[in-house]
PDB file of N, CA and C in Angstrom:
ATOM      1  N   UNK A   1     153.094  45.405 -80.269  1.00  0.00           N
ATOM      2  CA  UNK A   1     154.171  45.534 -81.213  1.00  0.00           C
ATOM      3  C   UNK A   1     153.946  46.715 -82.149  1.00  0.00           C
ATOM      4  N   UNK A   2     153.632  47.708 -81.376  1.00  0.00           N
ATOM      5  CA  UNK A   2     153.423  49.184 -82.451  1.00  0.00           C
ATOM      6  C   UNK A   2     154.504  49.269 -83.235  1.00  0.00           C
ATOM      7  N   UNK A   3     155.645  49.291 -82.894  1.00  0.00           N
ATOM      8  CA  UNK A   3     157.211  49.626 -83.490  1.00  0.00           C
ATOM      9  C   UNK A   3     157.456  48.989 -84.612  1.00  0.00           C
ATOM     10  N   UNK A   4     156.795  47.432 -85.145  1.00  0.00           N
ATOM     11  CA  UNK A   4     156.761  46.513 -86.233  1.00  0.00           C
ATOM     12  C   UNK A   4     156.269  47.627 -87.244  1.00  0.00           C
ATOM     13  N   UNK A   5     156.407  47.852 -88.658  1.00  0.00           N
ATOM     14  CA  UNK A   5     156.208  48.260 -89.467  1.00  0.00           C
ATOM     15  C   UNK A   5     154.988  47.207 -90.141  1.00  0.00           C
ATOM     16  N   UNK A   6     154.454  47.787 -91.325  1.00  0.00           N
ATOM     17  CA  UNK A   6     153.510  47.147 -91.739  1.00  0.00           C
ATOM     18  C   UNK A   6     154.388  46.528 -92.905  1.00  0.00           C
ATOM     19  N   UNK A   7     155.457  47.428 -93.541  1.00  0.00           N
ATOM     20  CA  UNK A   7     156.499  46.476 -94.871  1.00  0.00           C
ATOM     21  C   UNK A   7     157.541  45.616 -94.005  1.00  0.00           C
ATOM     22  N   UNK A   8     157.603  45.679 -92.882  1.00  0.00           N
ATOM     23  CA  UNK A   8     158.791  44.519 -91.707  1.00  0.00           C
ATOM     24  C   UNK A   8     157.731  43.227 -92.002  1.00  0.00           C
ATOM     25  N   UNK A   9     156.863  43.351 -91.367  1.00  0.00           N
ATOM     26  CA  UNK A   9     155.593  42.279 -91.644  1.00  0.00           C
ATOM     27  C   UNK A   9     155.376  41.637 -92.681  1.00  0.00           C
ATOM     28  N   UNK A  10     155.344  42.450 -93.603  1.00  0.00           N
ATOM     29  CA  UNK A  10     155.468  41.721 -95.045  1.00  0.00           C
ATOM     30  C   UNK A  10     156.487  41.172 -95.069  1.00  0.00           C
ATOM     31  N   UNK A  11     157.535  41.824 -95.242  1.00  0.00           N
ATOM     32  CA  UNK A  11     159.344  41.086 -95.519  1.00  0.00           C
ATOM     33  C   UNK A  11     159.069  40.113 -94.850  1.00  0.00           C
ATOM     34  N   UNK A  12     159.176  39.977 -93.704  1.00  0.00           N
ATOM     35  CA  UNK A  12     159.030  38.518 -93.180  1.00  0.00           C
ATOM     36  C   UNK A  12     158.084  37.914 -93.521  1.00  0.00           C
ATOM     37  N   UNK A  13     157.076  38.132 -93.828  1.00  0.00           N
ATOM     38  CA  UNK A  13     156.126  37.109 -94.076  1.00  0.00           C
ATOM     39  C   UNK A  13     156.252  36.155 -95.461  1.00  0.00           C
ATOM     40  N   UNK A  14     156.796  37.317 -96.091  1.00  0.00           N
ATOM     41  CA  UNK A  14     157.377  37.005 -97.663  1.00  0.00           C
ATOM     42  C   UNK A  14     158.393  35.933 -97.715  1.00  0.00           C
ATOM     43  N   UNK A  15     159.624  36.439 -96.845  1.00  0.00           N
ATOM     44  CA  UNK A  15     160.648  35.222 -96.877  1.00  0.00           C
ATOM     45  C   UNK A  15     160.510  34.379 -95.899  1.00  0.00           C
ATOM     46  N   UNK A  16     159.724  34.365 -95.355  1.00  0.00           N
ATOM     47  CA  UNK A  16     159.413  32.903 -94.460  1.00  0.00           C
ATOM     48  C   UNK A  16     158.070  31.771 -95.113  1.00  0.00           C
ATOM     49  N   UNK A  17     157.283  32.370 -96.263  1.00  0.00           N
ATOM     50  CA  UNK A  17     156.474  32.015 -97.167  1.00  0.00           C
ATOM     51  C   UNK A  17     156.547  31.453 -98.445  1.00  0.00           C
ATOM     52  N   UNK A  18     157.776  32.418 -98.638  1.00  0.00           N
ATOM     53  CA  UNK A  18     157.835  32.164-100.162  1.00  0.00           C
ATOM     54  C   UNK A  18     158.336  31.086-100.090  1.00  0.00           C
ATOM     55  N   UNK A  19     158.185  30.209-101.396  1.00  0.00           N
ATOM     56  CA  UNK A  19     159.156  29.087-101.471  1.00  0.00           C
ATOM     57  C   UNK A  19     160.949  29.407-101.790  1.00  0.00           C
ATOM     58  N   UNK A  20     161.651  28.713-101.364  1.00  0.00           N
ATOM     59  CA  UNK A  20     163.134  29.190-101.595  1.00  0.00           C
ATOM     60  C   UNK A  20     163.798  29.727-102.800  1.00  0.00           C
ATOM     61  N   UNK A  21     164.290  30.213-103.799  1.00  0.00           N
ATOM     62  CA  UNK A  21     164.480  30.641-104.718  1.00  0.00           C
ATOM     63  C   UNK A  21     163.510  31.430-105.691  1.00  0.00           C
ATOM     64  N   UNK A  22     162.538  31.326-104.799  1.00  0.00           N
ATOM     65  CA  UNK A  22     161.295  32.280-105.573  1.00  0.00           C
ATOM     66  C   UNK A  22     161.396  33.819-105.528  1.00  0.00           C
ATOM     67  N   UNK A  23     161.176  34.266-106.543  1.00  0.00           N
ATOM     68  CA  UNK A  23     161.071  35.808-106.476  1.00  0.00           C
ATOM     69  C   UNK A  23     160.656  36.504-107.876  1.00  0.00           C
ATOM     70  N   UNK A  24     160.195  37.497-107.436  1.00  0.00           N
ATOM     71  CA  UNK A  24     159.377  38.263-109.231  1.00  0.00           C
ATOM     72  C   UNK A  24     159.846  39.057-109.431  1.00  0.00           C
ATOM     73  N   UNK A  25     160.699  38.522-110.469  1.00  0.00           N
ATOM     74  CA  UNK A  25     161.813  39.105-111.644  1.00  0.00           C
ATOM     75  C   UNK A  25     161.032  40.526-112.233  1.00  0.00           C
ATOM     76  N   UNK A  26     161.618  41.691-112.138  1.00  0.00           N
ATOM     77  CA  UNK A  26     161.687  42.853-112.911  1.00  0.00           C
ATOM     78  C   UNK A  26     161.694  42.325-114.115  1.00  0.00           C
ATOM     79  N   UNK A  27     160.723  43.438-115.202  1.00  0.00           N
ATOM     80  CA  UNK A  27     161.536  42.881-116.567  1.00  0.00           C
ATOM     81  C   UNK A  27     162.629  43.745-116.554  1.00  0.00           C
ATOM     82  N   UNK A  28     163.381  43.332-117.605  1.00  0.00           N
ATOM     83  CA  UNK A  28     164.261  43.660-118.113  1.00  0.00           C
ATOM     84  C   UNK A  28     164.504  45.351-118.101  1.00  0.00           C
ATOM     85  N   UNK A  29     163.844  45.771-118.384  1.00  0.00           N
ATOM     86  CA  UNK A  29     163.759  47.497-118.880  1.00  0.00           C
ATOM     87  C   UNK A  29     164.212  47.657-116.675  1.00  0.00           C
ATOM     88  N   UNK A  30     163.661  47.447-116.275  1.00  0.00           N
ATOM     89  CA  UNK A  30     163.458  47.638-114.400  1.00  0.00           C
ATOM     90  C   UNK A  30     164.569  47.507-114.237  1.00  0.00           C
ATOM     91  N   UNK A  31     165.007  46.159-114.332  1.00  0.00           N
ATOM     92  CA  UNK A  31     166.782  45.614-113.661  1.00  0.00           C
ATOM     93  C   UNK A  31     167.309  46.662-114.304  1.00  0.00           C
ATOM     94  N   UNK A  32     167.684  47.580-115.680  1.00  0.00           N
ATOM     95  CA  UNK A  32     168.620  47.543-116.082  1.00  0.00           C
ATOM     96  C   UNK A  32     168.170  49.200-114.810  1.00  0.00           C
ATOM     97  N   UNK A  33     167.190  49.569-114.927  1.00  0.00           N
ATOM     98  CA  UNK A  33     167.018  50.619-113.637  1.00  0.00           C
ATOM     99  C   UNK A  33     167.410  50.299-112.616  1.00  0.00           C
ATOM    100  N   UNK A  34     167.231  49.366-111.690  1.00  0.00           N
ATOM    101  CA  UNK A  34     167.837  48.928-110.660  1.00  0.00           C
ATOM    102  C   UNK A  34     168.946  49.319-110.465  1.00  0.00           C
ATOM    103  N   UNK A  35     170.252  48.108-111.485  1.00  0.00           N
ATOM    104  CA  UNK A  35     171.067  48.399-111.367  1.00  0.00           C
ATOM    105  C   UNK A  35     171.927  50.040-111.248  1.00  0.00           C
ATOM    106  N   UNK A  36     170.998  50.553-112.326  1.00  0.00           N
ATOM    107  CA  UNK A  36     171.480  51.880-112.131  1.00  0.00           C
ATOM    108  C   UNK A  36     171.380  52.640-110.984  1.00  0.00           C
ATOM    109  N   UNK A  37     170.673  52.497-110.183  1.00  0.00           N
ATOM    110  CA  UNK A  37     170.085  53.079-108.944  1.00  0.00           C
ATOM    111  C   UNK A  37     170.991  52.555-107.574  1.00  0.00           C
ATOM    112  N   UNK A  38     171.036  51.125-107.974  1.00  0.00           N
ATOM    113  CA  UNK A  38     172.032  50.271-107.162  1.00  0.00           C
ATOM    114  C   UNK A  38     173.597  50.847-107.454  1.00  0.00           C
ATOM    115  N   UNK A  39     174.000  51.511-108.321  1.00  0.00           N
ATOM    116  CA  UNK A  39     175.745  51.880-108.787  1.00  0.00           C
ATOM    117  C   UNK A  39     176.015  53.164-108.426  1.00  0.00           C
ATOM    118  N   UNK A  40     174.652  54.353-108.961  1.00  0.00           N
ATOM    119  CA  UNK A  40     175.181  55.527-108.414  1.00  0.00           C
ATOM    120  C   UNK A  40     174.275  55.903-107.321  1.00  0.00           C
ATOM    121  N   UNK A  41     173.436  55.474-106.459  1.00  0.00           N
ATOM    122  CA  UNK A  41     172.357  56.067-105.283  1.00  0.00           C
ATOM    123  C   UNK A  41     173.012  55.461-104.193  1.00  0.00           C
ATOM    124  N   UNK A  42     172.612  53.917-104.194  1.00  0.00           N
ATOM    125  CA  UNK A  42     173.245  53.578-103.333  1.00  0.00           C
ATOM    126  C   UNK A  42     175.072  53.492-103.618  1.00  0.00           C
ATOM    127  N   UNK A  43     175.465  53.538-104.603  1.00  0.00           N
ATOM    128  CA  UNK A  43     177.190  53.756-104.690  1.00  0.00           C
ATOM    129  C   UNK A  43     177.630  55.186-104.443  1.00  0.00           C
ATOM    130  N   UNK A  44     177.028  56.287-104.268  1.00  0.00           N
ATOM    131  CA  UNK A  44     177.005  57.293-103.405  1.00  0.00           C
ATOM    132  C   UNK A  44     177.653  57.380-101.739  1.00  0.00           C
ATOM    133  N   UNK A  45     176.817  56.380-101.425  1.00  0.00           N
ATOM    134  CA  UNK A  45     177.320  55.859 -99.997  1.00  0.00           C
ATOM    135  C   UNK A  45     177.689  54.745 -99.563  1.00  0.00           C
ATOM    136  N   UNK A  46     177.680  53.988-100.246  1.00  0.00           N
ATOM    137  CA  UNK A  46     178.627  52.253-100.312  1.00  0.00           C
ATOM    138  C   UNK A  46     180.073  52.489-101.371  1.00  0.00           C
ATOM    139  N   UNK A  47     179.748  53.474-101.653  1.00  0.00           N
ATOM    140  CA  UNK A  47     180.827  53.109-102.693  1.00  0.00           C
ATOM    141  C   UNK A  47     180.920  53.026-104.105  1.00  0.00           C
ATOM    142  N   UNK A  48     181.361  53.290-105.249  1.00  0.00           N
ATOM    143  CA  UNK A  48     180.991  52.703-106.989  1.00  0.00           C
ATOM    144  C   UNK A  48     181.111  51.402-106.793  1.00  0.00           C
ATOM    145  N   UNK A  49     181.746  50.917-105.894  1.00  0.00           N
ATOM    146  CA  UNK A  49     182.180  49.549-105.995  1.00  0.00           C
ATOM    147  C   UNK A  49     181.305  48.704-104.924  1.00  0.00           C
ATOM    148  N   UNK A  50     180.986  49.217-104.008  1.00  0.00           N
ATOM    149  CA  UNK A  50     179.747  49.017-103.027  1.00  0.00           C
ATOM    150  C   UNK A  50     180.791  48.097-102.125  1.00  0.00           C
ATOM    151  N   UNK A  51     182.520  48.908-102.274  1.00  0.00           N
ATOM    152  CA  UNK A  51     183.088  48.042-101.067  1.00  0.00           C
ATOM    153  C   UNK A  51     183.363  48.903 -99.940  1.00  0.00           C
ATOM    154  N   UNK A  52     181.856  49.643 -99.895  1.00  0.00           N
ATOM    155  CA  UNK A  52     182.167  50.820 -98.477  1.00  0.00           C
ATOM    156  C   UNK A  52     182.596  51.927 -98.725  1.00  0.00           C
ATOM    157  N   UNK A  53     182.606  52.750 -98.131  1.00  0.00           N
ATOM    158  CA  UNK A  53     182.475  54.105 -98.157  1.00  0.00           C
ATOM    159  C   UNK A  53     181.694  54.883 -96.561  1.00  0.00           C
ATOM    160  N   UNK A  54     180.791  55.852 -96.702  1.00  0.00           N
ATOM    161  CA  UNK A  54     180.472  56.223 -95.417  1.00  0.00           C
ATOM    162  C   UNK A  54     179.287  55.456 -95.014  1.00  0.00           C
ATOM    163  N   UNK A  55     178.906  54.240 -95.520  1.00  0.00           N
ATOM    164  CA  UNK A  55     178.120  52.938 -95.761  1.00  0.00           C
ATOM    165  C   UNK A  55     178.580  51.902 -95.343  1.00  0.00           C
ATOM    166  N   UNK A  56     177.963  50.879 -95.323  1.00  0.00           N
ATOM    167  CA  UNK A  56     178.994  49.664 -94.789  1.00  0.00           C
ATOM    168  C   UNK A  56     179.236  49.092 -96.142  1.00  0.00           C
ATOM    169  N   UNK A  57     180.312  47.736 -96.916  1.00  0.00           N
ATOM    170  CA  UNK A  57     179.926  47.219 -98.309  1.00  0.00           C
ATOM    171  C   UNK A  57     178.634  46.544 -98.083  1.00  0.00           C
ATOM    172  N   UNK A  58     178.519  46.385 -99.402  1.00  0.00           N
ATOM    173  CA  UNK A  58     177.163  45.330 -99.832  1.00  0.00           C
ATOM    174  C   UNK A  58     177.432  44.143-100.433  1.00  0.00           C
ATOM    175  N   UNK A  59     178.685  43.366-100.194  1.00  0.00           N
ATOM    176  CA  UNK A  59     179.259  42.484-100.619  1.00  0.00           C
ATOM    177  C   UNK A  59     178.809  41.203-100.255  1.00  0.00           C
ATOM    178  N   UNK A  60     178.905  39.991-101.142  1.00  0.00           N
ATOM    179  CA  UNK A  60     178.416  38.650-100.124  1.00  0.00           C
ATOM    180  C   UNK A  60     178.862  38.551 -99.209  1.00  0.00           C
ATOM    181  N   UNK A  61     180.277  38.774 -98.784  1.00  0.00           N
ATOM    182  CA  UNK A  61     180.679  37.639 -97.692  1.00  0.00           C
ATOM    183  C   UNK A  61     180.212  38.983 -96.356  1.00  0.00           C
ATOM    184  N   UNK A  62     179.494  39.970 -96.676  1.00  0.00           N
ATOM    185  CA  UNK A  62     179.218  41.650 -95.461  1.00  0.00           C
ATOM    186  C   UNK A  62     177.990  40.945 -95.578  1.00  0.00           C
ATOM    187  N   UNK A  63     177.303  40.351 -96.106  1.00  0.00           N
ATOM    188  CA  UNK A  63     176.030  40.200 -96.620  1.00  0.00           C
ATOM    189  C   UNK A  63     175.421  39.056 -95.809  1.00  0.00           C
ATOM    190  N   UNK A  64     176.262  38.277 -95.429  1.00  0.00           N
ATOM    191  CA  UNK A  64     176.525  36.529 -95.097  1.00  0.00           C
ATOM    192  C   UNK A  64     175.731  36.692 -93.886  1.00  0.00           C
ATOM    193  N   UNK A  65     174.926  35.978 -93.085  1.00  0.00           N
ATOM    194  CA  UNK A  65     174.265  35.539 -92.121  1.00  0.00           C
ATOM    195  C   UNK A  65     173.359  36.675 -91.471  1.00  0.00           C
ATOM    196  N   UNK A  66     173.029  37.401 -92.316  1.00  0.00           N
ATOM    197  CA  UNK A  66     172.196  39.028 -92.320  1.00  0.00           C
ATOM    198  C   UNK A  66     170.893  38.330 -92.837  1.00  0.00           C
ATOM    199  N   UNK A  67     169.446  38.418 -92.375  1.00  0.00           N
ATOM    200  CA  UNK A  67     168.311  37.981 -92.566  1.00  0.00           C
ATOM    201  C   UNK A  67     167.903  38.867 -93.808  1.00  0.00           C
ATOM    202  N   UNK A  68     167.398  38.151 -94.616  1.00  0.00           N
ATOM    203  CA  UNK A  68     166.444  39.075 -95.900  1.00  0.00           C
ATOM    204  C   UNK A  68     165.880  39.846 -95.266  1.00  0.00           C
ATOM    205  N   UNK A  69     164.911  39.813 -94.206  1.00  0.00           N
ATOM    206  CA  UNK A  69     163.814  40.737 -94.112  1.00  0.00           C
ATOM    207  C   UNK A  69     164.266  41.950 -93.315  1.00  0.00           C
ATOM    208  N   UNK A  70     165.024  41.528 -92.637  1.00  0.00           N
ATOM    209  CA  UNK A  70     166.090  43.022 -91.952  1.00  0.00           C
ATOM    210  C   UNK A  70     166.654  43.387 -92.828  1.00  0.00           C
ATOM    211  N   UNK A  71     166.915  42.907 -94.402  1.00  0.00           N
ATOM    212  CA  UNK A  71     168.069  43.902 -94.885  1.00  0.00           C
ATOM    213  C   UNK A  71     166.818  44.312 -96.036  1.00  0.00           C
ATOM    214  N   UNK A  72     165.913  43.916 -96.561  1.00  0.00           N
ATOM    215  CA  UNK A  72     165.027  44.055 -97.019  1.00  0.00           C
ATOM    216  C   UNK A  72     164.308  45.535 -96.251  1.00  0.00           C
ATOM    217  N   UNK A  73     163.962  45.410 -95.536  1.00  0.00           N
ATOM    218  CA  UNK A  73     163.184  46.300 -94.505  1.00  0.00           C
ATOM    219  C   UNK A  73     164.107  47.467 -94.448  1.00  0.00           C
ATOM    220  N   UNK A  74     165.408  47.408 -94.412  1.00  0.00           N
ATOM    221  CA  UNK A  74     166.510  48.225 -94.008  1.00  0.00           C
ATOM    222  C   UNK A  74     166.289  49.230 -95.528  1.00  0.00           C
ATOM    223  N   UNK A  75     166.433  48.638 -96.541  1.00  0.00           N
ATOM    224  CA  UNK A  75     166.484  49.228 -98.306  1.00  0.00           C
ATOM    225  C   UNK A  75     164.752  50.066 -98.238  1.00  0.00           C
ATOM    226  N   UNK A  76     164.045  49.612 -97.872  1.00  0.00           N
ATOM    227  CA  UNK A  76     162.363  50.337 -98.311  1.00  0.00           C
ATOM    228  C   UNK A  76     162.255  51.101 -97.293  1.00  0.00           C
ATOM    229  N   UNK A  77     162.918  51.385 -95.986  1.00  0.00           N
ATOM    230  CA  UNK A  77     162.292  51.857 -94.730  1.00  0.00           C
ATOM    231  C   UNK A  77     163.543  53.136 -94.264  1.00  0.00           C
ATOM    232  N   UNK A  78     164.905  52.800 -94.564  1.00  0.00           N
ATOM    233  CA  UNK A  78     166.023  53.327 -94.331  1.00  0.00           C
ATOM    234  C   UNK A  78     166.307  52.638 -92.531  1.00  0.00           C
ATOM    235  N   UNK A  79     167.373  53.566 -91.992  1.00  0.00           N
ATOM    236  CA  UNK A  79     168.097  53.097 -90.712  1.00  0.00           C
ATOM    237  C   UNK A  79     167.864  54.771 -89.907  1.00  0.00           C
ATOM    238  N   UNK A  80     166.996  54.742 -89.024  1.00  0.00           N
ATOM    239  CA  UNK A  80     167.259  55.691 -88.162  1.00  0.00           C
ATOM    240  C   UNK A  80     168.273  55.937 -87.527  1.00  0.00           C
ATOM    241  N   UNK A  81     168.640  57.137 -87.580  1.00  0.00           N
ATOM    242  CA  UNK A  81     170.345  57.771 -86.582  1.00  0.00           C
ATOM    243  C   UNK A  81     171.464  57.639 -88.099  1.00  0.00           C
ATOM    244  N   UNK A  82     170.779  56.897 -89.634  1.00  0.00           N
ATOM    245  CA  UNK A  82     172.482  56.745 -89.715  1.00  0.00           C
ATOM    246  C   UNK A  82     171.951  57.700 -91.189  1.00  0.00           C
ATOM    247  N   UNK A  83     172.900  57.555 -92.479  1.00  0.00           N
ATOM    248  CA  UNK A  83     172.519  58.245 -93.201  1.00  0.00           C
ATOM    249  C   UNK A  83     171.644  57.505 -94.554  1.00  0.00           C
ATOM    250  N   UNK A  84     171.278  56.300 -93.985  1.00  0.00           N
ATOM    251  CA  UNK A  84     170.523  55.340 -95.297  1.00  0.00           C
ATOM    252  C   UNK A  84     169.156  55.977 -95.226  1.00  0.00           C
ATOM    253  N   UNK A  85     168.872  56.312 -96.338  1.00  0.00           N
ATOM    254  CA  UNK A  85     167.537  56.543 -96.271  1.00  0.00           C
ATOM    255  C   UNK A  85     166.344  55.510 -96.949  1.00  0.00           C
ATOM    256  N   UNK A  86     165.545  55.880 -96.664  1.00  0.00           N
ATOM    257  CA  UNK A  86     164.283  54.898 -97.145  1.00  0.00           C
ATOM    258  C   UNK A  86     163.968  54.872 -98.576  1.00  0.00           C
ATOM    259  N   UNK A  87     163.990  53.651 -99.334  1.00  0.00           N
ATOM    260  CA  UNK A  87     163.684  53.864-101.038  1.00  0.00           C
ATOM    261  C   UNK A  87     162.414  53.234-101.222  1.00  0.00           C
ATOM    262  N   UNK A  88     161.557  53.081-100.297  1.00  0.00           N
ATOM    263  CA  UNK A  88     160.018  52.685-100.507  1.00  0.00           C
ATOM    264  C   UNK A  88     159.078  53.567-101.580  1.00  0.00           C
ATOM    265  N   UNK A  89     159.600  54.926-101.335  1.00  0.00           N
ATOM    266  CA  UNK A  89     158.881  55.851-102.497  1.00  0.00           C
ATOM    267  C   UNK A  89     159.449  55.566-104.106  1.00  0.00           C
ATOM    268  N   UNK A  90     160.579  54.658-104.506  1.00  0.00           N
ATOM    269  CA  UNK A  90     160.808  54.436-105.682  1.00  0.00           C
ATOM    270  C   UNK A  90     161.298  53.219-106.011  1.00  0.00           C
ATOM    271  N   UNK A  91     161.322  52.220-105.389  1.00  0.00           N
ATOM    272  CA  UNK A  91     161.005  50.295-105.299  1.00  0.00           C
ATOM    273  C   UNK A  91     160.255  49.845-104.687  1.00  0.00           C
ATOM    274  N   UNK A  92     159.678  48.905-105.263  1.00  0.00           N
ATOM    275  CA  UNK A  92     158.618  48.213-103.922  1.00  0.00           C
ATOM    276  C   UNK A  92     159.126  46.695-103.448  1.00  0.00           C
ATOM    277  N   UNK A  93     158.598  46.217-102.789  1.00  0.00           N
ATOM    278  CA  UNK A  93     159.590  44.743-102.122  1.00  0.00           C
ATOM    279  C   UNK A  93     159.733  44.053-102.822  1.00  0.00           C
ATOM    280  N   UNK A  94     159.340  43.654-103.765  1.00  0.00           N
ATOM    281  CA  UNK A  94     160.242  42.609-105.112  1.00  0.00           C
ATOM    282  C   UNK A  94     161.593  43.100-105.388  1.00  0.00           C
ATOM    283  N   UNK A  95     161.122  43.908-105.518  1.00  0.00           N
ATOM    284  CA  UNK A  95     162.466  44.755-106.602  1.00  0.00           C
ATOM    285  C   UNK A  95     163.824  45.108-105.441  1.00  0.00           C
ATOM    286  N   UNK A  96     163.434  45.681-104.075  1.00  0.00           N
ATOM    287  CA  UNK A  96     163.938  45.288-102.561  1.00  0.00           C
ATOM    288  C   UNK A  96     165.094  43.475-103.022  1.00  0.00           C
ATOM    289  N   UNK A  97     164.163  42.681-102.732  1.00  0.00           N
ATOM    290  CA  UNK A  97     164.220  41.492-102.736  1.00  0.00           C
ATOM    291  C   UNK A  97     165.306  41.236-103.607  1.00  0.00           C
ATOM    292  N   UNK A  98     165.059  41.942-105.120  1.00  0.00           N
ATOM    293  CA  UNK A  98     165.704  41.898-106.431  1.00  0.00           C
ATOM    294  C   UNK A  98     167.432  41.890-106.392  1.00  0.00           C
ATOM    295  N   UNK A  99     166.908  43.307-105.823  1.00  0.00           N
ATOM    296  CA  UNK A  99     168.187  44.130-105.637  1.00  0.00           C
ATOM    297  C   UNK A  99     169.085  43.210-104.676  1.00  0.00           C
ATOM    298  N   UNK A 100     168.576  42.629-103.602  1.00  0.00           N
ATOM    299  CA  UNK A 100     169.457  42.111-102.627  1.00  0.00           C
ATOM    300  C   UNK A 100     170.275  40.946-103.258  1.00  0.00           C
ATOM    301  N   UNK A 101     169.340  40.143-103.865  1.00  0.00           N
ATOM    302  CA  UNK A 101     169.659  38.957-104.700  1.00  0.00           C
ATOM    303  C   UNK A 101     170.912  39.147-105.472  1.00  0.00           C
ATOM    304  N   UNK A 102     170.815  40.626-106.191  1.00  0.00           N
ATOM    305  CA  UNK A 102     171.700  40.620-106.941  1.00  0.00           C
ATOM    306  C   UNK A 102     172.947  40.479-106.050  1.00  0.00           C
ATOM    307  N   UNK A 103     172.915  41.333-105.013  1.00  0.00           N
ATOM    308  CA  UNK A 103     174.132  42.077-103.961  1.00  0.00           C
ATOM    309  C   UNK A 103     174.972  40.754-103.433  1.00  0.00           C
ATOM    310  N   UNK A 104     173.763  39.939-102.971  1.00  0.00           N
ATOM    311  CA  UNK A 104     174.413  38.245-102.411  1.00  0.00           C
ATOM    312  C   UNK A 104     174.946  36.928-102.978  1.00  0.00           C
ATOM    313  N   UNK A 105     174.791  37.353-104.644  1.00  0.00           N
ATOM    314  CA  UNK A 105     175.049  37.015-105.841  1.00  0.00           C
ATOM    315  C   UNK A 105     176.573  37.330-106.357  1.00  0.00           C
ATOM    316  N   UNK A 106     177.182  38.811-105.849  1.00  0.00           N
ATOM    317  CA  UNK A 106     178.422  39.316-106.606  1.00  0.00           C
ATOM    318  C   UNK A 106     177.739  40.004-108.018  1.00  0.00           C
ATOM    319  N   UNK A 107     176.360  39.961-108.370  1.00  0.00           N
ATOM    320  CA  UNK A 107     176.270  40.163-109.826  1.00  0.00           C
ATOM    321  C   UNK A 107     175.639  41.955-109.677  1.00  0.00           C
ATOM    322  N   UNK A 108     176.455  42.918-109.331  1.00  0.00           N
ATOM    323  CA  UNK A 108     176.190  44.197-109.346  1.00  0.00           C
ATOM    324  C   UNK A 108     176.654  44.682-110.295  1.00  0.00           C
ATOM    325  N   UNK A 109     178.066  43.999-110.781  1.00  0.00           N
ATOM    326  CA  UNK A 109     178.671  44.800-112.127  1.00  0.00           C
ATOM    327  C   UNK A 109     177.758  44.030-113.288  1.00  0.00           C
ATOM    328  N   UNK A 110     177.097  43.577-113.508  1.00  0.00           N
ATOM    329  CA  UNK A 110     176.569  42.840-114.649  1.00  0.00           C
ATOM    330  C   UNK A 110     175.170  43.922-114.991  1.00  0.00           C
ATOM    331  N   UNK A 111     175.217  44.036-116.228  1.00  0.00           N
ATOM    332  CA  UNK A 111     174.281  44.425-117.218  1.00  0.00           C
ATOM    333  C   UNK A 111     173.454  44.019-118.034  1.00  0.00           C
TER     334      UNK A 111
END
């Protein structure tokens, strides 16, 4: 399994480990970075509204039966062939995790 990544491994290991609703909250000062990063980086190519653009949306119900660790893995690693790139050099998998939470939540416009 050369092709497995060493952060795919983690992601999964993470959400098949962790207990259910568990996850390590950014403080405060981070999220409010996140979000920012989440509105204009990734709203660049999802959209301001993240209902698509040359991206797919990031909406719950786009979001719905999509595994954490593939979409997890997808945010730190990027998608070969398309134009997502990898944000491992400036989040690490919590904050991955964070971010998704928020996305599957509806809570992207919140501050």
């Amino acid at each position: 399994m050369p092709y497995l990544s060493k952060a795919f491994l983690f992601c999964l290991a993470w959400c098949v480990f962790a207990p259910s609703g568990w996850a390590v909250e950014p403080t405060p000062a981070r999220q409010t970075e996140l979000r920012h990063l989440l509105k204009n980086d990734c709203g660049a190519c999802h959209g301001l509204t993240l209902q698509g653009g040359m991206g797919p949306p990031l909406l719950p119900d786009t979001l719905k039966g999509k595994a954490d660790a593939l979409l997890i893995t997808s945010i730190l690693q990027g998608r070969k062939g398309t134009a997502m790139p990898p944000w491992q050099t400036f989040i690490n998998t919590e904050e991955a995790a964070w971010l998704l939470d928020v996305l599957r939540n509806g809570k992207h416009g919140a501050e």
